[in-house]
Every structure is written in C-alpha cells, then in structure tokens.
N, C-alpha and C. Protein backbone atom coordinates (compact mmCIF):
# COMPACT_ATOMS: atom_id res chain seq x y z
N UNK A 1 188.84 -11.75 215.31
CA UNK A 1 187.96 -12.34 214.30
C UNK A 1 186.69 -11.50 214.22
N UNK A 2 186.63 -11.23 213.26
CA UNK A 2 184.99 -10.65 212.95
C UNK A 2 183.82 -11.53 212.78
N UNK A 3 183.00 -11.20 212.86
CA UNK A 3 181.59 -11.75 212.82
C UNK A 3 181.36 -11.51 211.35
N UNK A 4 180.30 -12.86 210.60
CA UNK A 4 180.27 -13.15 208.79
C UNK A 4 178.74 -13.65 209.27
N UNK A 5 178.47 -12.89 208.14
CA UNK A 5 176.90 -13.86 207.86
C UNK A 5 176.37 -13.87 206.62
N UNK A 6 176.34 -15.32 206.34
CA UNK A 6 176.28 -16.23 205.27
C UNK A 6 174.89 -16.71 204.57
N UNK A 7 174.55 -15.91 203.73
CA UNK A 7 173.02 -16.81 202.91
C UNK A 7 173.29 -17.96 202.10
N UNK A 8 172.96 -19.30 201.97
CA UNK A 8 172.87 -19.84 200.84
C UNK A 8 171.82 -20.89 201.14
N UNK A 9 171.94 -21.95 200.01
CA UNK A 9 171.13 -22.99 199.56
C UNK A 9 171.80 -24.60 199.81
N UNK A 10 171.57 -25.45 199.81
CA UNK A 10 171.99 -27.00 200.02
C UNK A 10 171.53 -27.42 198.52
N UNK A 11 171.73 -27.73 197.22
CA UNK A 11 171.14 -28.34 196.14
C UNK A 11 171.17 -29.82 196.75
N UNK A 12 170.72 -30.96 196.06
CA UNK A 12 170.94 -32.03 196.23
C UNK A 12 172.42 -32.43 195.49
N UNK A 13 172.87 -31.95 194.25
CA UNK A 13 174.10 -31.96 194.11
C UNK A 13 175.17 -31.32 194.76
N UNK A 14 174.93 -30.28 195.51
CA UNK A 14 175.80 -29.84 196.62
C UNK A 14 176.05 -30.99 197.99
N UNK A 15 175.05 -31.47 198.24
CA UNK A 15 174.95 -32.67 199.13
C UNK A 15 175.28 -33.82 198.35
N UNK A 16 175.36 -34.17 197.29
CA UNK A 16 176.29 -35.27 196.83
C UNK A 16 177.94 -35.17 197.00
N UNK A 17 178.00 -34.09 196.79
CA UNK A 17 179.38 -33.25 196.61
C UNK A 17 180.13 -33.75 197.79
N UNK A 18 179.26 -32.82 199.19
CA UNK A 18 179.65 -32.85 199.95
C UNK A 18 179.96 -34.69 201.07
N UNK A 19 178.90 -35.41 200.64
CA UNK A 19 178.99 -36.44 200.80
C UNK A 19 180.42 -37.05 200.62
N UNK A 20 180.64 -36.72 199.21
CA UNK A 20 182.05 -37.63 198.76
C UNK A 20 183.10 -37.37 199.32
N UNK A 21 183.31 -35.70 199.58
CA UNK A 21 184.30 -35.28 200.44
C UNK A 21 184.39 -35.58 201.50
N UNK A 22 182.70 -36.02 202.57
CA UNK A 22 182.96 -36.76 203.53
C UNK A 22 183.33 -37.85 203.64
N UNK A 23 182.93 -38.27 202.59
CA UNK A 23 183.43 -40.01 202.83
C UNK A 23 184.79 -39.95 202.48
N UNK A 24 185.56 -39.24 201.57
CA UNK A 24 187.15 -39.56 201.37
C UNK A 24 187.94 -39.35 202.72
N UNK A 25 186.87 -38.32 203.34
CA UNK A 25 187.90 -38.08 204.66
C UNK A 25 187.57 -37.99 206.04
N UNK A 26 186.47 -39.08 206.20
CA UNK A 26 185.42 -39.51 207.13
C UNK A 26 186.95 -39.94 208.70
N UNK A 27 186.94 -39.43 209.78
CA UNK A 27 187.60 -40.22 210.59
C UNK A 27 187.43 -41.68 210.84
N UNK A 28 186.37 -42.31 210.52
CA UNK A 28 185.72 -43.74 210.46
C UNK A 28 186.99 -44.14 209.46
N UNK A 29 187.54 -45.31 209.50
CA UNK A 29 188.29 -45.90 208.96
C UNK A 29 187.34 -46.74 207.61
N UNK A 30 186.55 -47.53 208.14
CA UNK A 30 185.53 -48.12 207.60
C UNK A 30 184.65 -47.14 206.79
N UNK A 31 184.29 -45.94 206.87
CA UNK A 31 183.48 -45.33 206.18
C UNK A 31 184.57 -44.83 205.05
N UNK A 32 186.12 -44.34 205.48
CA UNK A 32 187.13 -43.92 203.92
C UNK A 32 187.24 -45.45 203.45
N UNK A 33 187.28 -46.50 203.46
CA UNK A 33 187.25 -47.38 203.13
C UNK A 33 186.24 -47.97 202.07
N UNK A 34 185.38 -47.59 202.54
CA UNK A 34 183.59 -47.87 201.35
C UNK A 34 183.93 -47.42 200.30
N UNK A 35 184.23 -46.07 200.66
CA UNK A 35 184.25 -44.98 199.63
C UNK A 35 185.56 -45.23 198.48
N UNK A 36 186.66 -45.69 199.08
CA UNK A 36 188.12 -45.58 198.54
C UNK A 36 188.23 -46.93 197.72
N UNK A 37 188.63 -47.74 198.96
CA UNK A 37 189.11 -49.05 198.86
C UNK A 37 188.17 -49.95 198.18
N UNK A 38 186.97 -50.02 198.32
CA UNK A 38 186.40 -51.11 197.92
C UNK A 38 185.76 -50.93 196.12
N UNK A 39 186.06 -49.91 195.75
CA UNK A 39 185.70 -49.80 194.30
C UNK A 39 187.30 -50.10 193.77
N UNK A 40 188.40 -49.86 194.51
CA UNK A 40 189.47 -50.10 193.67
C UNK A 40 189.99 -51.43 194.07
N UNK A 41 189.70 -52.18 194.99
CA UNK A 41 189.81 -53.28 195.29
C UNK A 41 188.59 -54.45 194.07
N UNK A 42 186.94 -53.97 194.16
CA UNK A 42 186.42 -54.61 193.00
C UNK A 42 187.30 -54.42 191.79
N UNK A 43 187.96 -53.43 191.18
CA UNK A 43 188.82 -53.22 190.08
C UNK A 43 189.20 -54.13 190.17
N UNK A 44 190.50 -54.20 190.90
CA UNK A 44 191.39 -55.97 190.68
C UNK A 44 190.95 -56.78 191.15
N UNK A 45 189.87 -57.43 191.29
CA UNK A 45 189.34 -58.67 191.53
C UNK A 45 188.66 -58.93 190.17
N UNK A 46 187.81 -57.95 189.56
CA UNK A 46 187.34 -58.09 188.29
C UNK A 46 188.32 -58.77 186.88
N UNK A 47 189.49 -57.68 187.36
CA UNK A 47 190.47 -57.68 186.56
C UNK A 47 191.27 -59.02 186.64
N UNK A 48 191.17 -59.36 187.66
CA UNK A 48 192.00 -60.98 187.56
C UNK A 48 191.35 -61.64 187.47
N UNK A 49 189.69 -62.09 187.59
CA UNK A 49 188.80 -62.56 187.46
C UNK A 49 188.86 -62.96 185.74
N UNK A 50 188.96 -62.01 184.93
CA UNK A 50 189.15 -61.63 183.44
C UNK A 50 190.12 -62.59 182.64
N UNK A 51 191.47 -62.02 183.79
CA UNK A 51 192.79 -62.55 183.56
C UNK A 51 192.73 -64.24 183.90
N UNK A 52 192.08 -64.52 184.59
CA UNK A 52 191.74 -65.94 184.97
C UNK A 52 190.73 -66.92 183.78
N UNK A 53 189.79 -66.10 184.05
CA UNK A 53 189.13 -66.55 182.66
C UNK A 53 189.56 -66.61 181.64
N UNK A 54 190.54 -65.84 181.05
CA UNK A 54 191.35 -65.88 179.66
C UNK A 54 192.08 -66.76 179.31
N UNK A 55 192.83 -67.39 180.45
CA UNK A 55 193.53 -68.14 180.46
C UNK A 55 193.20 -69.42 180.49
N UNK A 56 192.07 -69.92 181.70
CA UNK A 56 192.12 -70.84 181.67
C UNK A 56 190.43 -71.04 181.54
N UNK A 57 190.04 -70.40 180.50
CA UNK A 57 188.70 -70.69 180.70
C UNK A 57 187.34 -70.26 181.63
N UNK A 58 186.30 -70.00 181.15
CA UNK A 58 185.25 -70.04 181.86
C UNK A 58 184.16 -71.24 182.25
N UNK A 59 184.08 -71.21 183.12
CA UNK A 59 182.94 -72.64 183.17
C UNK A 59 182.17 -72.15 184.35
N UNK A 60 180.98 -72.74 184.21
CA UNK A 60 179.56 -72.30 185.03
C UNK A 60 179.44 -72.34 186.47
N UNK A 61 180.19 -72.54 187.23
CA UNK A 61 180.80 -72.59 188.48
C UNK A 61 181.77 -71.17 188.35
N UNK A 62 182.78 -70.72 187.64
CA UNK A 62 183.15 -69.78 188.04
C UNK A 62 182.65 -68.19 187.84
N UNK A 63 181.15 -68.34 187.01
CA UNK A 63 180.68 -67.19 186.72
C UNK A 63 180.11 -66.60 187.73
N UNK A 64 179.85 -67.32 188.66
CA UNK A 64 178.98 -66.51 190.61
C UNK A 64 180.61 -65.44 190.82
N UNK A 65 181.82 -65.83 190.52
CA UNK A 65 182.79 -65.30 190.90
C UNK A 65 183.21 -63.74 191.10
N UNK A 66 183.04 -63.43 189.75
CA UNK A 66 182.79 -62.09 189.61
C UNK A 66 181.81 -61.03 190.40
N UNK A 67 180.29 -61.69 190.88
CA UNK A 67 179.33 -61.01 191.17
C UNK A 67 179.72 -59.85 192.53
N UNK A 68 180.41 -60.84 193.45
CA UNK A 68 181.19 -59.66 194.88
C UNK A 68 181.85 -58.73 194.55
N UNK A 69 182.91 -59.05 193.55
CA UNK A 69 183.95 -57.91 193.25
C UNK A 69 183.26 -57.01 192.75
N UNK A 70 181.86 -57.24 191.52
CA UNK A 70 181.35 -56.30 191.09
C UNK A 70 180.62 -55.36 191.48
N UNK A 71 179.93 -55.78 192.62
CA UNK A 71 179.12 -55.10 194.30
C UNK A 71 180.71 -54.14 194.86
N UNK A 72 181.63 -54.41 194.89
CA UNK A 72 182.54 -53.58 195.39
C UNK A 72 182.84 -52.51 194.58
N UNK A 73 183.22 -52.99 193.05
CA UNK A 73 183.10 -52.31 192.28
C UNK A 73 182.19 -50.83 191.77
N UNK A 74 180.72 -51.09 192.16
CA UNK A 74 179.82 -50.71 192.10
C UNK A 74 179.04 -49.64 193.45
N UNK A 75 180.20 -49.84 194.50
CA UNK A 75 179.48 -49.06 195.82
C UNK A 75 180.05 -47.59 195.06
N UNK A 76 180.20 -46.80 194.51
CA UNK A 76 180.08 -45.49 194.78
C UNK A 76 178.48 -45.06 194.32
N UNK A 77 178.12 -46.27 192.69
CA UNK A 77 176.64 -45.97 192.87
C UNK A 77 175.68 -45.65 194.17
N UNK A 78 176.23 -47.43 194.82
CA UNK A 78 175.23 -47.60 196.14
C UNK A 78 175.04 -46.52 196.63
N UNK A 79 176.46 -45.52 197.20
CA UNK A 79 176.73 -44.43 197.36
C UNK A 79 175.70 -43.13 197.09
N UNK A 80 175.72 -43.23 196.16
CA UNK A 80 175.55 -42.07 195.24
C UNK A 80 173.96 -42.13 195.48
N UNK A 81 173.04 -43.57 195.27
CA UNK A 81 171.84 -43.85 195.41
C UNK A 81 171.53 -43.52 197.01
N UNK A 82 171.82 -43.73 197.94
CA UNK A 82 171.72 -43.40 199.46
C UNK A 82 171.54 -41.93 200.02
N UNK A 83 172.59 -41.39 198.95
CA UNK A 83 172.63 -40.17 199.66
C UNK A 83 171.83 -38.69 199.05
N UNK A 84 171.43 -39.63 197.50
CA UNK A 84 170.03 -38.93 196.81
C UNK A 84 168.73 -39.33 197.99
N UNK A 85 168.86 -40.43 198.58
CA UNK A 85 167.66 -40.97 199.04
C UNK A 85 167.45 -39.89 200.47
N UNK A 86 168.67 -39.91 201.21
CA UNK A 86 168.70 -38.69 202.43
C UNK A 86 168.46 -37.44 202.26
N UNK A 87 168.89 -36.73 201.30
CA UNK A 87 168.64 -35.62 200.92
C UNK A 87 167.39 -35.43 200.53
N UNK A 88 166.51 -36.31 200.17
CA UNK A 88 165.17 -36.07 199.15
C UNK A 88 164.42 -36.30 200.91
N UNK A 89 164.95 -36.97 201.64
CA UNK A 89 164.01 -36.90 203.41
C UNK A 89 164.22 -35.94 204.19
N UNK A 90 165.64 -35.52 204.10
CA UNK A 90 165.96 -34.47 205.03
C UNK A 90 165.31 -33.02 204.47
N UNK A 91 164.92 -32.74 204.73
CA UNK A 91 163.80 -31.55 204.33
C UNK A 91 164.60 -30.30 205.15
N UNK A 92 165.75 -30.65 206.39
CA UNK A 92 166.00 -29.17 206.73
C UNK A 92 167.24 -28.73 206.11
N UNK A 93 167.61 -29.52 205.09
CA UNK A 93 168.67 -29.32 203.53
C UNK A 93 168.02 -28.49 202.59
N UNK A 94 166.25 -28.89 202.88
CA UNK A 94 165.99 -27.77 201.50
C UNK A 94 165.47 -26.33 202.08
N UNK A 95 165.41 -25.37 201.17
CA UNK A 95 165.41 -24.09 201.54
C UNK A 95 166.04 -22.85 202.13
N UNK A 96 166.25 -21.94 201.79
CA UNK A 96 166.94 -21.00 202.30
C UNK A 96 167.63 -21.28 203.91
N UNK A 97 169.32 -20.91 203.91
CA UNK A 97 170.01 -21.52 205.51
C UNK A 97 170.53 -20.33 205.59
N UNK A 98 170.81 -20.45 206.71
CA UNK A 98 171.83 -19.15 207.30
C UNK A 98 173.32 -19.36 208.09
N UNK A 99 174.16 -18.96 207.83
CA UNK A 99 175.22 -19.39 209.41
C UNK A 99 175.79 -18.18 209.81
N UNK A 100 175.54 -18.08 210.58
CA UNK A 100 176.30 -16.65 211.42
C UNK A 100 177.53 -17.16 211.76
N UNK A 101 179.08 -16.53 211.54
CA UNK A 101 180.25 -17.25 212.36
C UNK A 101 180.38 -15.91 213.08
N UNK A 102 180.68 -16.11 214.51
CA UNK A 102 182.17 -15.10 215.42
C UNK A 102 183.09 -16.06 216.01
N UNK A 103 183.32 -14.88 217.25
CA UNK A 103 184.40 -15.41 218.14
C UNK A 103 183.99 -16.71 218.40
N UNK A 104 182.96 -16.80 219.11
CA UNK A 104 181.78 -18.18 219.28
C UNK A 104 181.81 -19.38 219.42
N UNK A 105 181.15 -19.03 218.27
CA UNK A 105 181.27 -20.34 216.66
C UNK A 105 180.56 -19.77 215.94
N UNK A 106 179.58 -21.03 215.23
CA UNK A 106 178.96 -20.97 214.24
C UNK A 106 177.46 -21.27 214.69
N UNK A 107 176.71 -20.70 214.26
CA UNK A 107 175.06 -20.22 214.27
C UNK A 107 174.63 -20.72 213.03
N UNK A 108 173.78 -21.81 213.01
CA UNK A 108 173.15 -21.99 211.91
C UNK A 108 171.75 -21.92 212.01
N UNK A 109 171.04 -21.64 210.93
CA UNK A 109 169.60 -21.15 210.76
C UNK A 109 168.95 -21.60 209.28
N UNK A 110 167.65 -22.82 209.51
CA UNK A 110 166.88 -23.19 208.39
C UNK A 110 165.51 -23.00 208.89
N UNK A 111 164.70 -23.26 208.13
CA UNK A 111 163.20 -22.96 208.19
C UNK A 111 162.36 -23.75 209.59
N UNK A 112 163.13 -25.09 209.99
CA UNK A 112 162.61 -25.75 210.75
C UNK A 112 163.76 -26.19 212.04
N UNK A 113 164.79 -25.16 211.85
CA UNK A 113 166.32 -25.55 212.91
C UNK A 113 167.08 -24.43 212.94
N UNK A 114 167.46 -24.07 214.53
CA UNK A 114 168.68 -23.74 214.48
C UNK A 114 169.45 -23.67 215.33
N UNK A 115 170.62 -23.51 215.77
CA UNK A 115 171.45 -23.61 216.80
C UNK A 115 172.66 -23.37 216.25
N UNK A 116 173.52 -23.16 217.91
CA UNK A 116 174.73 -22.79 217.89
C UNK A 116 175.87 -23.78 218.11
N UNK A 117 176.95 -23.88 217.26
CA UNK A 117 177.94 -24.74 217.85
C UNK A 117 179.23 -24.08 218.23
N UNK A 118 179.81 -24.57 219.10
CA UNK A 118 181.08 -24.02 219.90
C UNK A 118 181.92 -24.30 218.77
N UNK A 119 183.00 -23.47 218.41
CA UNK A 119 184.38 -24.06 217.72
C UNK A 119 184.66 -24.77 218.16
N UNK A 120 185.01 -25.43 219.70
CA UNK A 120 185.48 -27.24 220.17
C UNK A 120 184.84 -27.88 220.03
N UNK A 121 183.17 -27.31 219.32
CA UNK A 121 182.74 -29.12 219.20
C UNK A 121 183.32 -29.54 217.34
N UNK A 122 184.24 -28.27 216.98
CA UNK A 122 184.42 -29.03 215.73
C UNK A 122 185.95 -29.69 216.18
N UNK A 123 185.86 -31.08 215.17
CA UNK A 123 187.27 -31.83 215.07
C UNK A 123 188.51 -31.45 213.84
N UNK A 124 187.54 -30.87 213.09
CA UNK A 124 188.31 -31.10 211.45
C UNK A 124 187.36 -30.69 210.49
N UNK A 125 187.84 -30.01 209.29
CA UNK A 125 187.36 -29.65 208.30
C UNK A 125 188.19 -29.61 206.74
N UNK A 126 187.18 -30.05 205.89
CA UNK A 126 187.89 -30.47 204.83
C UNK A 126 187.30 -29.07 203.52
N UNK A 127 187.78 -29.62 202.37
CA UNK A 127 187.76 -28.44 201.64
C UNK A 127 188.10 -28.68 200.05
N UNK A 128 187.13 -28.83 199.17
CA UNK A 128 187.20 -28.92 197.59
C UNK A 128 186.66 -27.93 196.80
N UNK A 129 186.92 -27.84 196.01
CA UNK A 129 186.17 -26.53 194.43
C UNK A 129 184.78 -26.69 194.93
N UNK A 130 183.81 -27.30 195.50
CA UNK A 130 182.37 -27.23 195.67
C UNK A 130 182.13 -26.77 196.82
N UNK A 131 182.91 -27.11 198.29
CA UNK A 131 182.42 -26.27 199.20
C UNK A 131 183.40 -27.01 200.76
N UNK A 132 182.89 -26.96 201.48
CA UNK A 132 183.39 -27.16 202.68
C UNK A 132 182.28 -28.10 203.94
N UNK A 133 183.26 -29.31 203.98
CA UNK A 133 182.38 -30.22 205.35
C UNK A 133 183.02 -29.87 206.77
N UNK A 134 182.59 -29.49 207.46
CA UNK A 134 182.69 -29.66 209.19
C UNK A 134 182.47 -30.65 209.65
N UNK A 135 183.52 -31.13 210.37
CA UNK A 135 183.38 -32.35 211.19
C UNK A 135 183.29 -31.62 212.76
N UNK A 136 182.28 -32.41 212.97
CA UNK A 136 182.03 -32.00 214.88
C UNK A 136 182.61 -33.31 215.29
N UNK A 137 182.82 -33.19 216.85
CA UNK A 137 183.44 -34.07 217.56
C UNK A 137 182.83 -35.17 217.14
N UNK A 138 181.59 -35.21 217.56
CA UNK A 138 180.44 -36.15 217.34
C UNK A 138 180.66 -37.58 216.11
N UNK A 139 181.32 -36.70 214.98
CA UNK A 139 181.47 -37.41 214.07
C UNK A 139 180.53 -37.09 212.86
N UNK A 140 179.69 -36.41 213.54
CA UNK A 140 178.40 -35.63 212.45
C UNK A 140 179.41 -34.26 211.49
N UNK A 141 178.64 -33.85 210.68
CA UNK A 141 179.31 -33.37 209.71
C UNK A 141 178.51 -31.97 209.09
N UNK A 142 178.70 -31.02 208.92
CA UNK A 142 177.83 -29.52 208.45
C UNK A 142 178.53 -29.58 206.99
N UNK A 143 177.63 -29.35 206.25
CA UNK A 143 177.43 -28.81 204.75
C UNK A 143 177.66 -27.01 204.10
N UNK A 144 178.34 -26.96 203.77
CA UNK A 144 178.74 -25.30 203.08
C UNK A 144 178.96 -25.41 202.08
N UNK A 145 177.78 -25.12 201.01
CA UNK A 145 178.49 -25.18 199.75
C UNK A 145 179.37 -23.72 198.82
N UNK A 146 180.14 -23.64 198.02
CA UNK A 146 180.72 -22.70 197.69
C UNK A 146 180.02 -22.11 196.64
N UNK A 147 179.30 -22.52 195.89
CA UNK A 147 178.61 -21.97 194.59
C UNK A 147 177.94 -20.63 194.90
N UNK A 148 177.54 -20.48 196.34
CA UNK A 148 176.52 -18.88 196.66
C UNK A 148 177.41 -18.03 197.37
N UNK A 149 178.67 -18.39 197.34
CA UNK A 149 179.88 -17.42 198.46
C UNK A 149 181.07 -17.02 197.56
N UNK A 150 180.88 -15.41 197.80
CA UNK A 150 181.99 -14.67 197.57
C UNK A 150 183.45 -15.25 197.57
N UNK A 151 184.17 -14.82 196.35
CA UNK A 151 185.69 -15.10 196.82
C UNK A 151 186.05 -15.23 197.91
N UNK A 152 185.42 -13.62 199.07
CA UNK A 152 185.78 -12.82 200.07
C UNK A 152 185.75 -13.67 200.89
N UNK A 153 184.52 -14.09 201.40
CA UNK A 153 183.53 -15.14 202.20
C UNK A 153 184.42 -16.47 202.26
N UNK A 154 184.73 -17.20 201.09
CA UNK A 154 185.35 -18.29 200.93
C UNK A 154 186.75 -18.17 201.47
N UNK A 155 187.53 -17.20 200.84
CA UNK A 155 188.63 -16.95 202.08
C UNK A 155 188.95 -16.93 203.41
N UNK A 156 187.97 -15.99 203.52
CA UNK A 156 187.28 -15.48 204.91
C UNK A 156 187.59 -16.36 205.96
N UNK A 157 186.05 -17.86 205.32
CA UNK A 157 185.74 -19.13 206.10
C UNK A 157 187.18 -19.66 206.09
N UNK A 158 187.63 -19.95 204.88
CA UNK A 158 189.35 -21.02 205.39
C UNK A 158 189.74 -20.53 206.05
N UNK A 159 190.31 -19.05 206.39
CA UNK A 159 190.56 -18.44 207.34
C UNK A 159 190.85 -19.02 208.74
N UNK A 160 189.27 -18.54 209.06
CA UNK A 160 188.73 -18.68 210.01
C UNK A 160 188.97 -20.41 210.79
N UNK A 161 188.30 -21.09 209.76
CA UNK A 161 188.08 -22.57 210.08
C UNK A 161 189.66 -23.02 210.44
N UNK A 162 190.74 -22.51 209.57
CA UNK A 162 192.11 -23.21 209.82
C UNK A 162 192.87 -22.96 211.06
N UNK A 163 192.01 -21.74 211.73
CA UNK A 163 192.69 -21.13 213.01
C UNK A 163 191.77 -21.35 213.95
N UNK A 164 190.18 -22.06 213.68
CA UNK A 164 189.51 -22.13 215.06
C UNK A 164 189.11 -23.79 215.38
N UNK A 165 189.34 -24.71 214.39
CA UNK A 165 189.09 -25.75 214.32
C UNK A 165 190.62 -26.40 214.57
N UNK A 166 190.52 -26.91 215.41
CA UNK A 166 191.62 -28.41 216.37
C UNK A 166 191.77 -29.26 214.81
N UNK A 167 193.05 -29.17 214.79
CA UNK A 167 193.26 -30.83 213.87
C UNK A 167 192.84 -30.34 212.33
N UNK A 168 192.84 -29.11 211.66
CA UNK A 168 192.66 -28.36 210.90
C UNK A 168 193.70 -28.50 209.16
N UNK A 169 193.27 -29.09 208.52
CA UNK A 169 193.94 -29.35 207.29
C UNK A 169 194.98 -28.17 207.01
C-alpha cells in the first residue's frame, strides 16, 4: 500500500449527506430504524388513518390520531434539523482538513485536531455518489466527502478501505 494525502473541505451539505448514509447504515439497530422505519411506518399509519376516516367518518376524538404517525412521518426533517444544528457547533468540520492514509492508518488534520487512527479501530465503511463514512469500533464515524477527490484518489480510498477495514462492504 502506498501512502495518499488528501486536501479537502466538510460543507454542511456534505455533512448532511454523510449523516444519511450514516444513519441508513448505522450498526445501532435503533439509529437505522429512525432513519428507515419510522417515516415509512408514519406513511401507513397516515394512510389508514385516511382510509379510516373515509369510511367511517371523522369526529373530534379521532383527529389527535393522526398527530404520532405524522411525528414519524416527519423525522427525516427532525433529522435533517439536528444535524444542520451539529454542524453549525462543530467548528472542527469547518475549514481546510487533511488525512494522510498508509500502511498505518489514517492521519487526520484540522485547524484545531489531529490524530491518528489504527485500521482496527475501524469496523466498517460505507460508500455513495457524495463521499464515504468510516465507522470506528467505537461506533463514532469520519466524514470524506467526494466532491474535492480525484477519480484516482476515490478509487484509490475504496481500494484501500475494502482491504484494510474488518467487515468491509
């Protein structure tokens, strides 16, 4: 393996991005669940809610009914609102990052952090058109977005990640 070193940026839409990809494929059962299940689960509760009402009427007692399913319905906003809210605090997301990969691991470098992680402390890594999440053992998660990386680079990293990361998509 050769040694890569990587310039880019975190946007806040890169960190939304990356968010969703974590959450679709979070090892937390409960966290793919938020993300998955409970907006398509509000779907058919709404939906029979509808189907119920059509049929047999609405009356003022059953209009509270709808309000849960629609909170289920509605978590990718919640979602979506949370993780604008982290990103706008986490301050070592904004500004120029660095990651050095070798034999190693991976070396990361921001204005106010940096350190090294072993390839065993990663578990798993996932991978969409926007960029790439690292899962560490921990359960914590590293951000790579693809928008500032070479074809080369982007290869490169799958590469790399599919042969040094345990449990590897």
């Amino acid at each position: 393996m050769d040694a890569m070193h990587f310039e880019y940026e975190i946007s806040e839409q890169d960190f939304l991005n990356a968010q969703r990809l974590a959450g679709r494929n979070s090892p937390v059962r409960s966290i793919r669940w938020s993300h998955t299940g409970m907006p398509v689960l509000g779907a058919i509760l709404v939906v029979g809610w509808i189907g119920f009402a059509f049929t047999r009427g609405v009356s003022s007692h059953s209009l509270a009914i709808p309000i849960f399913p629609s909170l289920f319905l509605l978590s990718p906003l919640f979602h979506k609102w949370n993780a604008k809210s982290t990103y706008a605090k986490a301050t070592s997301f904004h500004g120029p990052l660095q990651l050095d990969a070798d034999e190693g691991g991976l070396f990361f470098r921001g204005v106010a952090f940096s350190g090294k992680i072993g390839w065993s402390n990663f578990s798993n890594f996932f991978e969409d058109e926007n960029g790439f999440v690292l899962y560490q053992n921990t359960g914590v998660f590293n951000i790579l977005p693809k928008r500032q990386l070479s074809a080369e680079q982007i290869s490169w990293l799958r590469d790399n990640f599919q042969r040094k990361i345990n449990g590897s998509n």
